[in-house]
PDB file of N, CA and C in Angstrom:
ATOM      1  N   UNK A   1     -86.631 111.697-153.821  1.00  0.00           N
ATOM      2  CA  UNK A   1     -87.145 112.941-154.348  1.00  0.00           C
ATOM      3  C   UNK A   1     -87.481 113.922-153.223  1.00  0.00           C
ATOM      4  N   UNK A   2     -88.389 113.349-152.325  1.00  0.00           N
ATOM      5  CA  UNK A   2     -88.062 114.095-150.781  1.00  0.00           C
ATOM      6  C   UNK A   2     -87.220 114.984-150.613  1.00  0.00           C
ATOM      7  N   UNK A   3     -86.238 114.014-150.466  1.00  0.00           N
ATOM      8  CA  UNK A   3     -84.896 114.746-149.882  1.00  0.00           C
ATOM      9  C   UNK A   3     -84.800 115.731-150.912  1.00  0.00           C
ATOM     10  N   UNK A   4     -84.174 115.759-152.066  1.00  0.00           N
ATOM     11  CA  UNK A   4     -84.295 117.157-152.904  1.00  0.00           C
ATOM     12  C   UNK A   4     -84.957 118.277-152.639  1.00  0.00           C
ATOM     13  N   UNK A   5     -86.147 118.054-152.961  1.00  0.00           N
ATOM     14  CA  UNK A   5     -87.356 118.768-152.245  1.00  0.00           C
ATOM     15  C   UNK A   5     -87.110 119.867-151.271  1.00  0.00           C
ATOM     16  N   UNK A   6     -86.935 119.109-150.045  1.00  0.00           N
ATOM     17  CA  UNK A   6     -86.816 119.687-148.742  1.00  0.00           C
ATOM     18  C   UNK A   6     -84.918 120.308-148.721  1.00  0.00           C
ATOM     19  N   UNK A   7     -84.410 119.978-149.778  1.00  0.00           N
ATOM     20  CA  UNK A   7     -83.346 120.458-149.817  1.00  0.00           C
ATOM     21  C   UNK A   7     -82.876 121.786-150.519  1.00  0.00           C
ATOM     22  N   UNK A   8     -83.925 122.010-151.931  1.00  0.00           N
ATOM     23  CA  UNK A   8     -84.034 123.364-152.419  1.00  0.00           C
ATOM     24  C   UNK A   8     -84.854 124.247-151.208  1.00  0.00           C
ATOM     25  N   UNK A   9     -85.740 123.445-150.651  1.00  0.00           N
ATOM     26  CA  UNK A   9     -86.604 124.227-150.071  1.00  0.00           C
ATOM     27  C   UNK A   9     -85.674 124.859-148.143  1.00  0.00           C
ATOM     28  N   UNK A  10     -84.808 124.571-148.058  1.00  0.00           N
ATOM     29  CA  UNK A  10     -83.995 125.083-147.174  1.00  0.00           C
ATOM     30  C   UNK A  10     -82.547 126.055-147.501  1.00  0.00           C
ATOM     31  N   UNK A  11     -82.604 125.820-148.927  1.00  0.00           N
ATOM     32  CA  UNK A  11     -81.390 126.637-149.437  1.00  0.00           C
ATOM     33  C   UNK A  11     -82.429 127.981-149.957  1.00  0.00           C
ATOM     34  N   UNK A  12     -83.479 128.262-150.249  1.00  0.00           N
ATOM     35  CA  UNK A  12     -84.327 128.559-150.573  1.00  0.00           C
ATOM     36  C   UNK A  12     -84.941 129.874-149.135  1.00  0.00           C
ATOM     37  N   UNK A  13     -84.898 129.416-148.054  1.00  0.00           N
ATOM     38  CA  UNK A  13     -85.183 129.606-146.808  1.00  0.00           C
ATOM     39  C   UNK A  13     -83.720 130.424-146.281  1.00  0.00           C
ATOM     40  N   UNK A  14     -83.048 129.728-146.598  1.00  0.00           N
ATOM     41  CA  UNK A  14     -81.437 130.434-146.158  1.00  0.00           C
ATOM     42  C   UNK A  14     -80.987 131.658-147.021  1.00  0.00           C
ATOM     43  N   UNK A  15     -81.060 131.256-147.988  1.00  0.00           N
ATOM     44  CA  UNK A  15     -81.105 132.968-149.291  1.00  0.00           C
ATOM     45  C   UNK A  15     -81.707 133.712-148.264  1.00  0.00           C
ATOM     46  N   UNK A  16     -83.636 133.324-148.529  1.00  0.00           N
ATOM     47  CA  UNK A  16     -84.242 134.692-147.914  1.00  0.00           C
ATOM     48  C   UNK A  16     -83.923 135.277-146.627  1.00  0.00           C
ATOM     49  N   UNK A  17     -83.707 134.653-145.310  1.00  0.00           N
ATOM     50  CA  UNK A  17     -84.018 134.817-144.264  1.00  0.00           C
ATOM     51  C   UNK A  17     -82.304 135.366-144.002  1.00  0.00           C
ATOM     52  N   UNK A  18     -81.169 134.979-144.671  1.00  0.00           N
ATOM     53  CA  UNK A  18     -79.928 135.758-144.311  1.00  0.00           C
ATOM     54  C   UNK A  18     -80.056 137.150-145.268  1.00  0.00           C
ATOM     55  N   UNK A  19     -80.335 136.716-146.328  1.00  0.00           N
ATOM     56  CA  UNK A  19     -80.434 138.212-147.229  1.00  0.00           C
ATOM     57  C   UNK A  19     -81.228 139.217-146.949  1.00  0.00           C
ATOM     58  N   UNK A  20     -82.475 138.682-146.344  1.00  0.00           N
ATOM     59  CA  UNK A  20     -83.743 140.226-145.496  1.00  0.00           C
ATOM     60  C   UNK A  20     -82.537 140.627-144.378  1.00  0.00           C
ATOM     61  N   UNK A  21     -81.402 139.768-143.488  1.00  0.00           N
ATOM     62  CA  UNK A  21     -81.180 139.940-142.516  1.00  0.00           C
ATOM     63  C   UNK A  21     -79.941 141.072-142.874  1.00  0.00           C
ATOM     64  N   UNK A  22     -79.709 140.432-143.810  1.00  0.00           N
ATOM     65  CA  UNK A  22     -77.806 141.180-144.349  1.00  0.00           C
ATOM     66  C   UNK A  22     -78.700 142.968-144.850  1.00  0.00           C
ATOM     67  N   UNK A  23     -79.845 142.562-145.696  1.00  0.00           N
ATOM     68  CA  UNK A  23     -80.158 143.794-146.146  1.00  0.00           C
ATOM     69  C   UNK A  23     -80.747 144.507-145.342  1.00  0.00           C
ATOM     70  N   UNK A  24     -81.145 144.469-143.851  1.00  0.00           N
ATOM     71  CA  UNK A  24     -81.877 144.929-143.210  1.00  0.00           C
ATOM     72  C   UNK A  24     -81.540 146.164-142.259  1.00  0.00           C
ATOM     73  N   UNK A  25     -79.951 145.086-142.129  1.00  0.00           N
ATOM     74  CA  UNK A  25     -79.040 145.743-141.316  1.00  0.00           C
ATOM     75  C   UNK A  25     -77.791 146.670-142.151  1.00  0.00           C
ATOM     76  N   UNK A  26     -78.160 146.978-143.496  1.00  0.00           N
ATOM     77  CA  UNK A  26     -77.257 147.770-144.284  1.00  0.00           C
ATOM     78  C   UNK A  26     -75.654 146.765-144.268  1.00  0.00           C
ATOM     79  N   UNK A  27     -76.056 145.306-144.195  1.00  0.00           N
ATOM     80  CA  UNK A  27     -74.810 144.543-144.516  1.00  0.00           C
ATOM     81  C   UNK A  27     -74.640 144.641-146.116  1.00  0.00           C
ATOM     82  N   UNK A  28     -72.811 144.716-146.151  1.00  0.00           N
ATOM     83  CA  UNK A  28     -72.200 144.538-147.430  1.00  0.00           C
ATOM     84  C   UNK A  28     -72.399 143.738-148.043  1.00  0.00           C
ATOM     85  N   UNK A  29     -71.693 143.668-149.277  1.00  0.00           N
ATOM     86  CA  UNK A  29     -71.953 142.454-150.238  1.00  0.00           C
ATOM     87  C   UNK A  29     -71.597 140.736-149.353  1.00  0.00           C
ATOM     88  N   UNK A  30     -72.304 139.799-149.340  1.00  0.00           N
ATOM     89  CA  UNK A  30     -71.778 138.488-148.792  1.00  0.00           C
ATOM     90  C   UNK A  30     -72.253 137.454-150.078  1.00  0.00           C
ATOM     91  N   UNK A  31     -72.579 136.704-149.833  1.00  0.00           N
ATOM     92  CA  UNK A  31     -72.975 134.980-150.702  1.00  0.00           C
ATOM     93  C   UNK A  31     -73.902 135.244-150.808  1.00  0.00           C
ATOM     94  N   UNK A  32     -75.267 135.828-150.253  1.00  0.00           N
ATOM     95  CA  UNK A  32     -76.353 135.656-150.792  1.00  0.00           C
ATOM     96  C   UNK A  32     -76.792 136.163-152.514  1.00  0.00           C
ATOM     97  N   UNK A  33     -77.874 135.205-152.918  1.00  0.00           N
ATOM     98  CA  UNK A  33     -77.456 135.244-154.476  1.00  0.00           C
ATOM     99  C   UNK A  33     -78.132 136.392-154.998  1.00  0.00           C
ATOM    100  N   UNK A  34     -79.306 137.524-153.922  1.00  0.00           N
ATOM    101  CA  UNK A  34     -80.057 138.576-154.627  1.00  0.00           C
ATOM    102  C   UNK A  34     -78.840 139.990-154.709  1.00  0.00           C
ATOM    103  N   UNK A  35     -77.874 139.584-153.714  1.00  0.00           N
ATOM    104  CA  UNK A  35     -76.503 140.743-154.169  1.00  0.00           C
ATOM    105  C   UNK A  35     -75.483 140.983-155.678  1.00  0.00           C
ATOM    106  N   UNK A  36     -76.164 139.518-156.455  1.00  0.00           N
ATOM    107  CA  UNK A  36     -75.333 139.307-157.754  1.00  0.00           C
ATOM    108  C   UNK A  36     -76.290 138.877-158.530  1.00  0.00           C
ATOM    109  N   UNK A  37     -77.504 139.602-158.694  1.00  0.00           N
ATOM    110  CA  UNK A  37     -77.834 139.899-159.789  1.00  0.00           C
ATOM    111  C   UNK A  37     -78.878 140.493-159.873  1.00  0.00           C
ATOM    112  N   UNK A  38     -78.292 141.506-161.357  1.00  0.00           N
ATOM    113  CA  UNK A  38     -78.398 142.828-161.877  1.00  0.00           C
ATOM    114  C   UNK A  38     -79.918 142.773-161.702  1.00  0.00           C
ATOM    115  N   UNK A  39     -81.074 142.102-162.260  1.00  0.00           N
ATOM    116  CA  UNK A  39     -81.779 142.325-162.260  1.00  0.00           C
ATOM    117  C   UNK A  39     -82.989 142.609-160.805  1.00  0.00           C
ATOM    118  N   UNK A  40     -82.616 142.164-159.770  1.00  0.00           N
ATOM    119  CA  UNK A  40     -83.078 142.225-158.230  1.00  0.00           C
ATOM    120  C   UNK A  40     -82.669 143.927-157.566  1.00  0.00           C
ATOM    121  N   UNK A  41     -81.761 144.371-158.229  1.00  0.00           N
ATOM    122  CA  UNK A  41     -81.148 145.362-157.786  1.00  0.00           C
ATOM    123  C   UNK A  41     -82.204 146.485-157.305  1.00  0.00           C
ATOM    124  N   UNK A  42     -82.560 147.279-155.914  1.00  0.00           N
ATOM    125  CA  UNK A  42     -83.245 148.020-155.820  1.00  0.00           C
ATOM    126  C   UNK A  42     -84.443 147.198-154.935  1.00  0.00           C
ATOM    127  N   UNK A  43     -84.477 145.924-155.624  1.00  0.00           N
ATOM    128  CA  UNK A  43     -86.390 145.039-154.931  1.00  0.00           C
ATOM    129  C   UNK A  43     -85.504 143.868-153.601  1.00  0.00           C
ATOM    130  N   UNK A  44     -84.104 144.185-153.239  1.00  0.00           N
ATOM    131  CA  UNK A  44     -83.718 143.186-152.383  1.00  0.00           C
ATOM    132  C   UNK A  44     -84.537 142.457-151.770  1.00  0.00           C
ATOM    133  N   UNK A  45     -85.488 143.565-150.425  1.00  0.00           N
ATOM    134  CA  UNK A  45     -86.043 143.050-149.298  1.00  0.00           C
ATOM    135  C   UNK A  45     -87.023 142.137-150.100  1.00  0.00           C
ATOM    136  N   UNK A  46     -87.682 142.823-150.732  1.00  0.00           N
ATOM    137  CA  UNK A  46     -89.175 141.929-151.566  1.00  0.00           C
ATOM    138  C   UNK A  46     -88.479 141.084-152.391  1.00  0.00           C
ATOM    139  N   UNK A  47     -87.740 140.551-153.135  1.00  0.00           N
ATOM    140  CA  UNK A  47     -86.897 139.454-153.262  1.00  0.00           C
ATOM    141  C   UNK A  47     -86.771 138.577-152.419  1.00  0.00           C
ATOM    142  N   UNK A  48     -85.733 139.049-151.602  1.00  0.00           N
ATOM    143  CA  UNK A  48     -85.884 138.235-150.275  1.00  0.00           C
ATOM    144  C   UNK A  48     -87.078 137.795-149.652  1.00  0.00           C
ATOM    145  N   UNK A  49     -88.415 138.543-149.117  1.00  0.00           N
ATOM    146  CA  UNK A  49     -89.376 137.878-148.627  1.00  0.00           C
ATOM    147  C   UNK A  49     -89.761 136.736-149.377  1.00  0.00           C
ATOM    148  N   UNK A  50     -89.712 136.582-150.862  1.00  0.00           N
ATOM    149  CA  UNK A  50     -90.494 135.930-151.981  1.00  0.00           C
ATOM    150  C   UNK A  50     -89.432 134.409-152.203  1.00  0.00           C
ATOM    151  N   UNK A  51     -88.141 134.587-151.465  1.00  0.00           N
ATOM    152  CA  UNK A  51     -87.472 133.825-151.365  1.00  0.00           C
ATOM    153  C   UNK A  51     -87.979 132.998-150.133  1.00  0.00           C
ATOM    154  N   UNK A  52     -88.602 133.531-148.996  1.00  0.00           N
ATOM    155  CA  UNK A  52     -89.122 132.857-147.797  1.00  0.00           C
ATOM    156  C   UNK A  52     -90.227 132.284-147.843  1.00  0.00           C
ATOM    157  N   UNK A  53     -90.916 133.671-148.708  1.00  0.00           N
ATOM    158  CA  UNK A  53     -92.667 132.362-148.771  1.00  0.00           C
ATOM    159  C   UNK A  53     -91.996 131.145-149.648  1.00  0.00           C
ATOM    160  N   UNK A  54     -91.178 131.304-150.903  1.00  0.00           N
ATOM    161  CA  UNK A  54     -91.591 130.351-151.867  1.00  0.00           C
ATOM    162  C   UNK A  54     -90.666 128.841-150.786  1.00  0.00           C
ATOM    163  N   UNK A  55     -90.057 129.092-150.363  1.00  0.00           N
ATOM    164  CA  UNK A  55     -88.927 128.088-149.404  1.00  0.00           C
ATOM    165  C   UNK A  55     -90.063 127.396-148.654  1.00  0.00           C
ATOM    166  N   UNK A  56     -91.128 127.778-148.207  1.00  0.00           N
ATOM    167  CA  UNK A  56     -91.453 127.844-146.880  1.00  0.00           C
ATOM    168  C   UNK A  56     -92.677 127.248-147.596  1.00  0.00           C
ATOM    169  N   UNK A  57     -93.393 127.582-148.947  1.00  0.00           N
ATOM    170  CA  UNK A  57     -94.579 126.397-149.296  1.00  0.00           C
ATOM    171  C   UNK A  57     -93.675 125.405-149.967  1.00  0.00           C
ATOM    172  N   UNK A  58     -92.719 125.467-150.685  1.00  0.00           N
ATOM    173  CA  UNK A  58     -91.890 124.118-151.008  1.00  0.00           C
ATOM    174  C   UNK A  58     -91.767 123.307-149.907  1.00  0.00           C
ATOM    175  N   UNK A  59     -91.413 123.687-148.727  1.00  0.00           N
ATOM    176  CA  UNK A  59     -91.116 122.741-147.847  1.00  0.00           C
ATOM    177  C   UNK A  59     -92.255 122.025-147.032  1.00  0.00           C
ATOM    178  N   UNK A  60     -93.791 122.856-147.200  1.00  0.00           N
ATOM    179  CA  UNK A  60     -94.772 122.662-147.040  1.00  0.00           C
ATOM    180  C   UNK A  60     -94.967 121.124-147.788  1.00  0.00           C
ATOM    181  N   UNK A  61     -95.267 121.360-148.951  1.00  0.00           N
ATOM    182  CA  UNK A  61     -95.043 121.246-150.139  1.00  0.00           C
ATOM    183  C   UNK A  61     -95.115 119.369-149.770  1.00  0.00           C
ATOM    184  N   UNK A  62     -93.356 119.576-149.202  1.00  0.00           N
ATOM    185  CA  UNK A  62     -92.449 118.136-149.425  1.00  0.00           C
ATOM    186  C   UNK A  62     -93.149 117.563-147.797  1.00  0.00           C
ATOM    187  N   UNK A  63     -93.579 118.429-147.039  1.00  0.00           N
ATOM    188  CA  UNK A  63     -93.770 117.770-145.714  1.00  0.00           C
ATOM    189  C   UNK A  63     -95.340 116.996-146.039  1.00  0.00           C
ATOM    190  N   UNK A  64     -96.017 117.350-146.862  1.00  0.00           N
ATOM    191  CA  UNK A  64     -97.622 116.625-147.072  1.00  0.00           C
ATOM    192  C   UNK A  64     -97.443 115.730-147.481  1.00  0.00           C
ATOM    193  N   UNK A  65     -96.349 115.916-148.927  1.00  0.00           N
ATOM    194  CA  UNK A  65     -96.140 114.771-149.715  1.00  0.00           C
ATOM    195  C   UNK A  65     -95.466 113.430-149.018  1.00  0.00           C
ATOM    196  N   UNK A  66     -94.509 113.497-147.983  1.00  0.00           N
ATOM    197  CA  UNK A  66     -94.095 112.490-147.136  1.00  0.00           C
ATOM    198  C   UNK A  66     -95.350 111.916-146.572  1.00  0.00           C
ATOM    199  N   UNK A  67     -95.762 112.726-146.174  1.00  0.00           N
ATOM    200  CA  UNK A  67     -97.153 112.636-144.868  1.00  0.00           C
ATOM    201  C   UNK A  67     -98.487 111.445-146.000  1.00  0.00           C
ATOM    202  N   UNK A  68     -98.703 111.804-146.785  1.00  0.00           N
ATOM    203  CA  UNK A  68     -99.195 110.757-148.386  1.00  0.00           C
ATOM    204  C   UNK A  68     -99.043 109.765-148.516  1.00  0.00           C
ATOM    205  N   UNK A  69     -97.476 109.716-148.580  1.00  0.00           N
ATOM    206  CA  UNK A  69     -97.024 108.556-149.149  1.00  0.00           C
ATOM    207  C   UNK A  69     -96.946 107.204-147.651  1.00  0.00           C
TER     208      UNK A  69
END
């Protein structure tokens, strides 16, 4: 379960931290998933940040829970 965990929580981390980067720098459309869909349209960057905190206490998250068990 760990592993999952720490595995949304890095895909999670990779969205935000390439998508603040792609949107920052007026990059085109790429893979990141806040470019395809309708409803994000306009809130990218703050999308994106909310993609980093939430990555970043998930992975929190999975690192205590190891640390527990």
């Amino acid at each position: 379960m760990k592993e999952i965990i720490s595995g949304i929580s890095l895909l999670l981390l990779i969205q935000g931290v390439g998508g603040l980067i792609n949107h920052l720098t007026n990059g085109g459309k790429s893979w990141f998933l806040v470019n395809y869909i309708e409803a994000f349209q306009g809130w990218e960057i703050v999308i994106d940040i909310l993609l980093i905190v939430i990555g970043g206490i998930i992975g929190l998250f999975s690192i205590k829970k190891s640390s527990l068990s």
